[in-house]
C-alpha atoms as a PDB file:
ATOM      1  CA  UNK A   1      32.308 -86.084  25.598  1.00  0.00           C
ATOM      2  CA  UNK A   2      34.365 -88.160  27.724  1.00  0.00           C
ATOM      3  CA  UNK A   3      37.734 -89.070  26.259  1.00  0.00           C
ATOM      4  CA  UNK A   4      38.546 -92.442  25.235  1.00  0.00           C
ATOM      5  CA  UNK A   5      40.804 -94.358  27.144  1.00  0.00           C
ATOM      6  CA  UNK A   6      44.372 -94.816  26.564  1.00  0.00           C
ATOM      7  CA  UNK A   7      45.718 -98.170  25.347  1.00  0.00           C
ATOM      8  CA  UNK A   8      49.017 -99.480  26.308  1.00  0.00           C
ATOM      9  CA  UNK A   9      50.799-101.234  24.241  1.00  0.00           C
ATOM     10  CA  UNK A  10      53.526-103.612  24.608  1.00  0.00           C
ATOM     11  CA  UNK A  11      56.948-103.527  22.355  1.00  0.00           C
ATOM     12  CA  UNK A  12      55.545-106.665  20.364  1.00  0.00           C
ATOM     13  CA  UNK A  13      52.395-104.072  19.565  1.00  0.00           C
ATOM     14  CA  UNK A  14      53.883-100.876  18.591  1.00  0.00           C
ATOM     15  CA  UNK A  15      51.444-100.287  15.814  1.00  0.00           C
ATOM     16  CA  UNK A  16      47.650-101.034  14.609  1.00  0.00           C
ATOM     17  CA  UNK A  17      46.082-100.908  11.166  1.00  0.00           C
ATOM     18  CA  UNK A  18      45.154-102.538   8.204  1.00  0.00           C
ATOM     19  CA  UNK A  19      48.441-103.602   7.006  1.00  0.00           C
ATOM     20  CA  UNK A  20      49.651-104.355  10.514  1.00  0.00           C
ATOM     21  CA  UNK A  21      49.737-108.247  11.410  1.00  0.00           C
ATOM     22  CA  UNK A  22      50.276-108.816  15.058  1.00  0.00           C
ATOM     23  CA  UNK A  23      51.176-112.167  15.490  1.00  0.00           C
ATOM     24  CA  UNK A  24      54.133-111.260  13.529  1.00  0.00           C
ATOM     25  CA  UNK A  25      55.024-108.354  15.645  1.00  0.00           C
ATOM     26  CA  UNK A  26      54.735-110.463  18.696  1.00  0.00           C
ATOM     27  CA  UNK A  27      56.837-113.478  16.702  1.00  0.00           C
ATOM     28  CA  UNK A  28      59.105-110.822  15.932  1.00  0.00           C
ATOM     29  CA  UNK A  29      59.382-109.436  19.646  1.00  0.00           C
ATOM     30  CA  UNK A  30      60.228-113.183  20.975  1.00  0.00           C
ATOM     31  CA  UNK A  31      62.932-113.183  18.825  1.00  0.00           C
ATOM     32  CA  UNK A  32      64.281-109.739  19.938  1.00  0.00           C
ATOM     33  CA  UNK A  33      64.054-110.444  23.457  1.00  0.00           C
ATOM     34  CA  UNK A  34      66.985-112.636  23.323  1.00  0.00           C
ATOM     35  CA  UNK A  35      71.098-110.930  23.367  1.00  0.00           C
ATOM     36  CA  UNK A  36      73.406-110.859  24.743  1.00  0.00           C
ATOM     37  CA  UNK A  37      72.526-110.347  27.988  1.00  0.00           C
ATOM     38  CA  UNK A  38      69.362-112.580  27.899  1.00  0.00           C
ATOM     39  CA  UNK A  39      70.752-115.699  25.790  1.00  0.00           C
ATOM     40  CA  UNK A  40      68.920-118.179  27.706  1.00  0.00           C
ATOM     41  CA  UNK A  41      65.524-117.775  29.388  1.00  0.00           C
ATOM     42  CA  UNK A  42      62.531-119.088  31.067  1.00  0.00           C
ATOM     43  CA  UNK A  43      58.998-119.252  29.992  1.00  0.00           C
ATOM     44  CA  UNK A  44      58.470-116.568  32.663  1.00  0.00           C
ATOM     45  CA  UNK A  45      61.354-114.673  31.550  1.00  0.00           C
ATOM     46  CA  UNK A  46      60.425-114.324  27.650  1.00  0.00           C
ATOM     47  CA  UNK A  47      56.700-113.729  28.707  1.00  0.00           C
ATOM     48  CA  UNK A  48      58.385-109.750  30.881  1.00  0.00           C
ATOM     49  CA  UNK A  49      60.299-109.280  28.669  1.00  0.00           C
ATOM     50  CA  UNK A  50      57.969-109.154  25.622  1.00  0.00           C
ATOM     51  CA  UNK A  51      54.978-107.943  28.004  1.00  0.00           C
ATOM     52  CA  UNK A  52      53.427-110.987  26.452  1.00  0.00           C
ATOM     53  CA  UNK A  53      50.778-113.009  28.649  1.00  0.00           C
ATOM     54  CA  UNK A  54      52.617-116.889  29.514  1.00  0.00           C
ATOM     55  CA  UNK A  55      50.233-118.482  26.989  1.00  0.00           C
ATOM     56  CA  UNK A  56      50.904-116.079  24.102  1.00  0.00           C
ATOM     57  CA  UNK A  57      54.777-116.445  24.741  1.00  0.00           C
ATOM     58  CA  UNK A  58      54.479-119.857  24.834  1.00  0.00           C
ATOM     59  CA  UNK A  59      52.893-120.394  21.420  1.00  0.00           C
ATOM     60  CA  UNK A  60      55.374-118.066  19.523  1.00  0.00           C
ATOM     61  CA  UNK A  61      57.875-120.151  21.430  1.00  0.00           C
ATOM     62  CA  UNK A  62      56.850-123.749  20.510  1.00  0.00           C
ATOM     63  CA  UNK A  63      56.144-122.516  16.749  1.00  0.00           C
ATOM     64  CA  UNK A  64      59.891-121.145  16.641  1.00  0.00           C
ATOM     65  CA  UNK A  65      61.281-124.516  18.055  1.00  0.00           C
ATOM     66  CA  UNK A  66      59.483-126.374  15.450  1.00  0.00           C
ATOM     67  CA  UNK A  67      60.569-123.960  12.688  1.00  0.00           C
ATOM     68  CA  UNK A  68      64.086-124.829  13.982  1.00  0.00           C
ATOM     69  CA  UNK A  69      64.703-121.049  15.311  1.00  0.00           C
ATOM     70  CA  UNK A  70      64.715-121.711  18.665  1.00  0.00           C
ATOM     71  CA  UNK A  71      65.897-124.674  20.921  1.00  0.00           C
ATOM     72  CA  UNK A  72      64.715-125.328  24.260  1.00  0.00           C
ATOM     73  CA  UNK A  73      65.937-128.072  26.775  1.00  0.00           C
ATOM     74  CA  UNK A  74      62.159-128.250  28.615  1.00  0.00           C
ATOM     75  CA  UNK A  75      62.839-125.250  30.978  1.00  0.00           C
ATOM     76  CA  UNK A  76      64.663-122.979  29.266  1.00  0.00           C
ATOM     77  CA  UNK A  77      64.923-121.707  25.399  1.00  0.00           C
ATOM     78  CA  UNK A  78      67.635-119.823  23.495  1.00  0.00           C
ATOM     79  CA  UNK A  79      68.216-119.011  19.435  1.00  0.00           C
ATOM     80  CA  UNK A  80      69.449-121.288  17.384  1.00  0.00           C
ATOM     81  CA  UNK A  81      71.787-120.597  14.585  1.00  0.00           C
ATOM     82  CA  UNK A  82      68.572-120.478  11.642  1.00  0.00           C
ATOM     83  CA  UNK A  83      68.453-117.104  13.082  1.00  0.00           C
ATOM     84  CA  UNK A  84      71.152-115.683  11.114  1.00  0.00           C
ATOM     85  CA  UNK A  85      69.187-116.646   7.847  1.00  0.00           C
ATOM     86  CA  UNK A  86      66.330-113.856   8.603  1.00  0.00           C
ATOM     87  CA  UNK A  87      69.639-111.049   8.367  1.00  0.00           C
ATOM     88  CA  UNK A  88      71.963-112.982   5.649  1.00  0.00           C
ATOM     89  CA  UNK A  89      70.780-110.409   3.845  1.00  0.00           C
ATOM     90  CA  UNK A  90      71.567-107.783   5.959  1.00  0.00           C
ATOM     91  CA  UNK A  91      74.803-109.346   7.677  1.00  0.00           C
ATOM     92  CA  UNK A  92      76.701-110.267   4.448  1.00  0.00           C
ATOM     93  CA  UNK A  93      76.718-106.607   3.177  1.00  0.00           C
ATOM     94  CA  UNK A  94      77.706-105.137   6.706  1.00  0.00           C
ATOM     95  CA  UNK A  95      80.203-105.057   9.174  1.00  0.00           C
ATOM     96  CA  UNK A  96      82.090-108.413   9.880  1.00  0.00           C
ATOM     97  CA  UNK A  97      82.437-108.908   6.339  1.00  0.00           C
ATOM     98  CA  UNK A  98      83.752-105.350   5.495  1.00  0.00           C
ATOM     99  CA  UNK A  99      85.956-105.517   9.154  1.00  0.00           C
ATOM    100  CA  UNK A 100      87.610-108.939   8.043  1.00  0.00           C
ATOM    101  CA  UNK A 101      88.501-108.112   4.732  1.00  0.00           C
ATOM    102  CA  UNK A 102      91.493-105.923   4.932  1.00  0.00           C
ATOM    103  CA  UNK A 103      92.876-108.413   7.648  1.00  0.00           C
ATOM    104  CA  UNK A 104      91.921-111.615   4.963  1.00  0.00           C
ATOM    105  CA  UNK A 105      93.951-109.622   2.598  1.00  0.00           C
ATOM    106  CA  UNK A 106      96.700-109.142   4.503  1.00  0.00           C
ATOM    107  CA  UNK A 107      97.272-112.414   5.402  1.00  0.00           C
ATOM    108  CA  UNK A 108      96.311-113.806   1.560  1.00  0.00           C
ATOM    109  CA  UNK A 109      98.641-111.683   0.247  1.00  0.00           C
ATOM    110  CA  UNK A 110     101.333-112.487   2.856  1.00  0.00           C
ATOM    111  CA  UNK A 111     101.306-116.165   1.736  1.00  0.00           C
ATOM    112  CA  UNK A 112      99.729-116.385  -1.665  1.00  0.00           C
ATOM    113  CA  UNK A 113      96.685-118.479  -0.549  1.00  0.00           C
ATOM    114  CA  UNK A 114      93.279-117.911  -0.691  1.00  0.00           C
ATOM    115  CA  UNK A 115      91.164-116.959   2.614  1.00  0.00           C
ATOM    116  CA  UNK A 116      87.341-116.583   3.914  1.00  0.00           C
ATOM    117  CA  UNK A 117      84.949-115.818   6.575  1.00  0.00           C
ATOM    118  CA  UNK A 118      82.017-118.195   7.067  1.00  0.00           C
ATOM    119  CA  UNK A 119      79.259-118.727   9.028  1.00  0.00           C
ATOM    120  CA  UNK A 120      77.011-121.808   9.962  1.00  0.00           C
ATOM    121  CA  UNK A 121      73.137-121.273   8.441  1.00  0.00           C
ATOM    122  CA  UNK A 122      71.520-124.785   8.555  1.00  0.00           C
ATOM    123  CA  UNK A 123      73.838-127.337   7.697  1.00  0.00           C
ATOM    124  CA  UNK A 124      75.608-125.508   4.932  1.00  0.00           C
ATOM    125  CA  UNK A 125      78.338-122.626   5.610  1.00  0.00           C
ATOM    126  CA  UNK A 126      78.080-119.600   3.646  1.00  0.00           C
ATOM    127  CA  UNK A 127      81.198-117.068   2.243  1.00  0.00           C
ATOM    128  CA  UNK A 128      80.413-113.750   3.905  1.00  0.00           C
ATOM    129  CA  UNK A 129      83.773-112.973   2.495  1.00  0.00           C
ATOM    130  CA  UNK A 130      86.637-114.534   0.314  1.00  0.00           C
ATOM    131  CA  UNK A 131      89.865-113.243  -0.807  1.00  0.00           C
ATOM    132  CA  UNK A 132      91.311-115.165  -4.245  1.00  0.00           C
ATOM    133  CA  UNK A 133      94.945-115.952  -5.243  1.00  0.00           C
ATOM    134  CA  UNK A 134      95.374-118.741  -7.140  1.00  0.00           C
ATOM    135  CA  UNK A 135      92.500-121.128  -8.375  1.00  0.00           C
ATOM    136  CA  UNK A 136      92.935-124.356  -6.687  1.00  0.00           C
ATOM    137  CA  UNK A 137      89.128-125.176  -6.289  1.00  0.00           C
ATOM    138  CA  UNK A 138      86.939-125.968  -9.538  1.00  0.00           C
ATOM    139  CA  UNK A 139      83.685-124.184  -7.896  1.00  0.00           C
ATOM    140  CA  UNK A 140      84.099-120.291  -7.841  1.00  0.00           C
ATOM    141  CA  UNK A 141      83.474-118.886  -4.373  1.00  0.00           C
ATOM    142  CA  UNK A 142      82.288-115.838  -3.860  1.00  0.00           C
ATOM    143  CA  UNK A 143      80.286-114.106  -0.566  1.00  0.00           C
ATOM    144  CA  UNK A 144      76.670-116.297  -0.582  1.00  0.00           C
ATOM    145  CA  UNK A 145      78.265-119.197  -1.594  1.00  0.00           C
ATOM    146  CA  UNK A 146      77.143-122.484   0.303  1.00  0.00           C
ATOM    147  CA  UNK A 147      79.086-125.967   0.961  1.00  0.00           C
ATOM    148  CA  UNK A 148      78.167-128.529   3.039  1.00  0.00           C
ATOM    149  CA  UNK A 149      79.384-128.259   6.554  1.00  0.00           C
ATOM    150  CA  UNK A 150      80.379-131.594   7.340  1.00  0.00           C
ATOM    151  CA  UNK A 151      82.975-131.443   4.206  1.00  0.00           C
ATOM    152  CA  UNK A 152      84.861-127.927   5.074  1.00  0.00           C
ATOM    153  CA  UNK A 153      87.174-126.894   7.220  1.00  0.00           C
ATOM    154  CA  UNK A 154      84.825-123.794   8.268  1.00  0.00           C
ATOM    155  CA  UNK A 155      82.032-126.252   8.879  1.00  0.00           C
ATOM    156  CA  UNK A 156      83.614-128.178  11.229  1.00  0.00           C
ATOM    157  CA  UNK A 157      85.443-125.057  13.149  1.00  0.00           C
ATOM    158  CA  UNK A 158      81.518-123.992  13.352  1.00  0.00           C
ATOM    159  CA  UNK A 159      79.459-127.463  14.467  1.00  0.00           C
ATOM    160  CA  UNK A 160      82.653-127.695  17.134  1.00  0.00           C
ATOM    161  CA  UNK A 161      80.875-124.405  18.792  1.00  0.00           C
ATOM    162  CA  UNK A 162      77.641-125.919  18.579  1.00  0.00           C
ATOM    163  CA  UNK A 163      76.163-127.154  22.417  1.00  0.00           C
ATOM    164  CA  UNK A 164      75.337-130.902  22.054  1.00  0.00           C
ATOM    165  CA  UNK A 165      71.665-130.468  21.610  1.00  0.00           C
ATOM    166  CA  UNK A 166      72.336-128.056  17.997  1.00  0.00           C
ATOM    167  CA  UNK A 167      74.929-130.196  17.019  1.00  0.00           C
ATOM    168  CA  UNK A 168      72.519-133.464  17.640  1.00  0.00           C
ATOM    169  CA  UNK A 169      69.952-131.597  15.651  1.00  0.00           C
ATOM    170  CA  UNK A 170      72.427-130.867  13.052  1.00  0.00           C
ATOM    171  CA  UNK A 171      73.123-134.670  12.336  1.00  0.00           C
ATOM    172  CA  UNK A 172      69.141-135.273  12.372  1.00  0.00           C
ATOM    173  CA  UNK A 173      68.939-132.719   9.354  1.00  0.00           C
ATOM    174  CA  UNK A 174      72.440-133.313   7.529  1.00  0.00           C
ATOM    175  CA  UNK A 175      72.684-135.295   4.672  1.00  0.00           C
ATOM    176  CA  UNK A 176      76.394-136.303   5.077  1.00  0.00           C
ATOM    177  CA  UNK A 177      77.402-137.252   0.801  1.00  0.00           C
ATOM    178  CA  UNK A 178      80.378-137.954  -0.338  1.00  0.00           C
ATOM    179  CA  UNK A 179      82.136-135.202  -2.132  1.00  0.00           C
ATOM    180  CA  UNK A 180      85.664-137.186  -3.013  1.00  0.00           C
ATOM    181  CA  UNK A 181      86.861-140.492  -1.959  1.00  0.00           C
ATOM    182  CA  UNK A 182      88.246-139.148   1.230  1.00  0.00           C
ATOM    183  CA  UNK A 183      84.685-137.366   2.570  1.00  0.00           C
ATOM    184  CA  UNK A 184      84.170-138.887   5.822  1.00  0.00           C
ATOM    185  CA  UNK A 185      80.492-139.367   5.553  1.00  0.00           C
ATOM    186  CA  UNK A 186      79.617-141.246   9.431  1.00  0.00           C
ATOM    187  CA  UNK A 187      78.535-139.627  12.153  1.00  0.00           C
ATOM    188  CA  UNK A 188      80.501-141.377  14.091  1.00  0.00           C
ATOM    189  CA  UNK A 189      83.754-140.389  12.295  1.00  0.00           C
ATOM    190  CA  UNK A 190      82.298-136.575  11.925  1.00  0.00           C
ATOM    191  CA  UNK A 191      81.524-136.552  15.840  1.00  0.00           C
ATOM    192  CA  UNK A 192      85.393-137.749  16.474  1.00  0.00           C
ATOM    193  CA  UNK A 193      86.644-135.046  14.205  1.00  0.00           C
ATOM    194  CA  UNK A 194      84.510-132.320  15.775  1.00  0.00           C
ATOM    195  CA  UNK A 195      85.457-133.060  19.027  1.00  0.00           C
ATOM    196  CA  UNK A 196      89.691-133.225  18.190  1.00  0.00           C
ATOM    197  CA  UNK A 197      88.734-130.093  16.282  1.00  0.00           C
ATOM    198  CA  UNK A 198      87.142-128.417  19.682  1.00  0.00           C
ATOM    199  CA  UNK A 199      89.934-129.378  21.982  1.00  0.00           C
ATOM    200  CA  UNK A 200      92.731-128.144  18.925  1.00  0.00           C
ATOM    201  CA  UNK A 201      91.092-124.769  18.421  1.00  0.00           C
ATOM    202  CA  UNK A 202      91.637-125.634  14.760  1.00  0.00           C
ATOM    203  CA  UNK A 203      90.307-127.607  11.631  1.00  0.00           C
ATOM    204  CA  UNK A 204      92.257-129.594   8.957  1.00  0.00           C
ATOM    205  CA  UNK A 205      90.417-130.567   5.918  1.00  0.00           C
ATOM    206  CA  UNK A 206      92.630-132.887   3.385  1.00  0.00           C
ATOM    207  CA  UNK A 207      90.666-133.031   0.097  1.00  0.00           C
ATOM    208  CA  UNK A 208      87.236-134.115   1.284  1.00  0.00           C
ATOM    209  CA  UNK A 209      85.722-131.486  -0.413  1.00  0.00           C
ATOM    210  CA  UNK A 210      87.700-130.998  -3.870  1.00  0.00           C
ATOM    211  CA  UNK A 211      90.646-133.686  -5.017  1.00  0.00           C
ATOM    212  CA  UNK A 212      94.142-131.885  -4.615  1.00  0.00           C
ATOM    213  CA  UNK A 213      92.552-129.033  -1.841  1.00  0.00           C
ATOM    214  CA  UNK A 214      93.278-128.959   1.992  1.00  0.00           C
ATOM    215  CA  UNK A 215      92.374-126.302   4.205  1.00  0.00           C
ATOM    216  CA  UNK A 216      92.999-124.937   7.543  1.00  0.00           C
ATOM    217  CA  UNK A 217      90.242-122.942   9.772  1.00  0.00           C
ATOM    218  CA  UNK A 218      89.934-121.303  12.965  1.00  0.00           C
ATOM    219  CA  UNK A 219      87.419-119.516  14.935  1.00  0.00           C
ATOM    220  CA  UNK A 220      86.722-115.702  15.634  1.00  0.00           C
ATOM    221  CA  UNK A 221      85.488-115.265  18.807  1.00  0.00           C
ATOM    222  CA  UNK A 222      82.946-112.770  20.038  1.00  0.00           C
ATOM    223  CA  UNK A 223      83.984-110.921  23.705  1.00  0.00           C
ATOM    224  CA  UNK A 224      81.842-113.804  25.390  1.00  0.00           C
ATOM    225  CA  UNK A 225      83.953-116.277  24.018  1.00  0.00           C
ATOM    226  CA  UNK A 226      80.881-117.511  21.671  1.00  0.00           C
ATOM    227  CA  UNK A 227      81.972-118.210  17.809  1.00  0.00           C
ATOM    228  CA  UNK A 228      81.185-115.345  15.129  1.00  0.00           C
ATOM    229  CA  UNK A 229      82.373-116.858  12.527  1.00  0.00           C
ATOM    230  CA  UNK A 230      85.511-119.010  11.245  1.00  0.00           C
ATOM    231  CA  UNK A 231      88.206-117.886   8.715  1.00  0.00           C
ATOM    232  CA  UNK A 232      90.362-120.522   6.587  1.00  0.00           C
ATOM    233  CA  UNK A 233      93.457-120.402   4.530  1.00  0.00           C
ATOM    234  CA  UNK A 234      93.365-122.738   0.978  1.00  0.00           C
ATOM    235  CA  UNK A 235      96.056-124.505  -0.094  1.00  0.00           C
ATOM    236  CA  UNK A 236      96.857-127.247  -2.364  1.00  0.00           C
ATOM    237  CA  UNK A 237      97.237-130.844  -1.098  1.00  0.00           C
ATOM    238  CA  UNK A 238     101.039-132.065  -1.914  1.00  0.00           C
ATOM    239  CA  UNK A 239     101.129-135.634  -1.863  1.00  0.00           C
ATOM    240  CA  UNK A 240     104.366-137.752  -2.888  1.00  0.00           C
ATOM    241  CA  UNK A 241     105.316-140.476  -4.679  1.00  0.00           C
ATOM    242  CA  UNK A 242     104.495-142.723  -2.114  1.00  0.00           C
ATOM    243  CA  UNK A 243     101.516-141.426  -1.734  1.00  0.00           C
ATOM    244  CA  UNK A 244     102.383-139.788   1.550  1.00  0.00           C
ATOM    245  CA  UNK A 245     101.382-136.000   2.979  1.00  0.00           C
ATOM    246  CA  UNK A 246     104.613-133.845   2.002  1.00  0.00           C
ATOM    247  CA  UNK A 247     105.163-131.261   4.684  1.00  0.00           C
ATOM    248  CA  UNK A 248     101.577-131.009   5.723  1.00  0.00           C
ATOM    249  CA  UNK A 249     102.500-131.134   9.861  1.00  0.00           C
ATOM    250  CA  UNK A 250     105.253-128.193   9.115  1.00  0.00           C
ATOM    251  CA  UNK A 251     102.465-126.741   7.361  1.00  0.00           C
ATOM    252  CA  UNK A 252     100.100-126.356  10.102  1.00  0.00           C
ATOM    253  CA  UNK A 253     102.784-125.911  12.642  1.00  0.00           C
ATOM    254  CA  UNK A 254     103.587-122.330  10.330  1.00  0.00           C
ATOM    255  CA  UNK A 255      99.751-121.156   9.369  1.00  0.00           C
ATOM    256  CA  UNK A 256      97.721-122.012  12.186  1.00  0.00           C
ATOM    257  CA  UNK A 257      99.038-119.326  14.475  1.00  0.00           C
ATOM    258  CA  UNK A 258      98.876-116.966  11.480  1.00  0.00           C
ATOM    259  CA  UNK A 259      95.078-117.658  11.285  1.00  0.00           C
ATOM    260  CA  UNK A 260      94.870-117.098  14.788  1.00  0.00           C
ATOM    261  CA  UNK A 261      96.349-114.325  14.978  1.00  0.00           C
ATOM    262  CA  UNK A 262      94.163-113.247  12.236  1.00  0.00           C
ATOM    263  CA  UNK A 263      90.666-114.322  13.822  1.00  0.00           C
ATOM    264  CA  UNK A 264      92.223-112.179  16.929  1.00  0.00           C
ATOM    265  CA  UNK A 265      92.591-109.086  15.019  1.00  0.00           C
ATOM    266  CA  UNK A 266      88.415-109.796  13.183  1.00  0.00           C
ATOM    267  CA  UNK A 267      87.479-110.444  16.556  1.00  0.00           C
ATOM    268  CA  UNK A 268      89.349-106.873  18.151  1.00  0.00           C
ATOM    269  CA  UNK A 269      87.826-104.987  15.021  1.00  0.00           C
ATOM    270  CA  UNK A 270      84.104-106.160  15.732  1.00  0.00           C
ATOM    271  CA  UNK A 271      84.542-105.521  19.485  1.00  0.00           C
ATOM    272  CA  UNK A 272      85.873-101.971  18.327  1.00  0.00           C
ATOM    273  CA  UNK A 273      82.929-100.979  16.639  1.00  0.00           C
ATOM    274  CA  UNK A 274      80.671-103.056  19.014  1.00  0.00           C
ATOM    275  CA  UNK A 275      79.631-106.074  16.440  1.00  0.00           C
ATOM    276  CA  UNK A 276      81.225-108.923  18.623  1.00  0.00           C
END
């Protein structure tokens, strides 16, 4: 009896049976075939990679840039940032988190204020990790926890590393409410303060997301120079009797380096261990 032939399969078809769907393996495979090395690519380019025929790449692609998980420009498609909600899971238990929380500690201890590590997943941020001193904020915050971007320091550290298209996007889906009086709630103004916030390196916050909080943020940086994550410092707004900000430029003029440095040291950890 003549043996039957042998069947290649591809990396999006490792496995057959009953339980086995493909279309998700080959989803799944699209999504791999992007890193570091291969953040943006070609119809052509996905299709090798993922030994995928053009037409069968370019379904799975066009379904994930209408479920928001890729982006493409009409030649070219990369991940978007919804990617990082298929491994919250997975990410908030494992190493950034556990790598930035001695360093958070250090530095919370150092100066008695509260610190975190957030990432961007939609238009929310979420704690992968937060060190408490003092209460100053009337919403506990714990890893998991979810503010609006446009309101946070974090937020605004992370839509300032977002290429125009994602950060266009972002304003289609955001809704921009009014936490306190002081939210800025335009695009308009939001766009400004992105952009000052890009060209600083840095994010100030002055209670637009709780009355009597500001906070400061800056970005860790992977080895490419793409952001990770951000880290912030919280601290309580002191406002005089004339209503003015008491000390707040000495303020940043003595933390923000400290954060910096700190995002350095995240960043030299995770490149370390080969997570940035």
């Amino acid at each position: 009896m003549a043996e039957p032939p042998v069947v290649e399969r591809s990396e999006a078809e490792p496995r057959a049976g009953d339980a086995f769907v493909q279309s998700l393996a080959r989803g799944l495979a699209v999504v791999r075939a992007f890193d570091a090395e291969h953040q943006e690519m070609t119809l052509s380019e996905v299709a090798a990679r993922t030994a995928l025929t053009r037409a069968t790449a370019r379904r799975f692609l066009h379904t994930l840039v209408e479920l928001g998980y890729v982006r493409t420009d009409g030649r070219t498609f990369a991940l978007t940032p919804l990617v990082l909600q298929l491994g919250y899971a997975y990410l908030s238990g494992q190493q950034l988190p556990e790598l930035a929380q001695p360093i958070l500690e250090e530095l919370s201890h150092r100066h008695g204020e509260s610190t975190s590590l957030a990432i961007l997943d939609g238009t929310d941020i979420v704690y992968l990790a937060r060190i408490h001193t003092r209460r100053i904020i009337s919403v506990g915050i714990s890893p998991g926890t979810r503010f609006p971007a446009h309101a946070t320091s974090m937020g605004r550290v992370l839509l300032a590393a977002l290429p125009p298209a994602e950060l266009a996007a972002y304003f289609a889906r955001a809704e921009l409410t009014p936490l306190t009086p002081r939210t800025l709630t335009s695009r308009e103004a939001i766009e400004a303060e992105v952009r000052r916030v890009r060209e600083a390196g840095y994010a100030v916050v002055d209670q637009e997301l709780e009355v009597g909080l500001r906070s400061l943020a800056v970005p860790v940086l992977g080895a490419d120079g793409r952001t990770l994550a951000a880290i912030n410092m919280a601290l309580s707004a002191r406002i005089d009797g004339d209503g003015r900000d008491a000390g707040r430029d000495a303020e940043l003029a003595r933390l923000v380096p400290e954060l910096r440095a700190a995002a350095v040291s995240i960043a030299e950890a995770a490149r370390a261990v080969g997570a940035a």
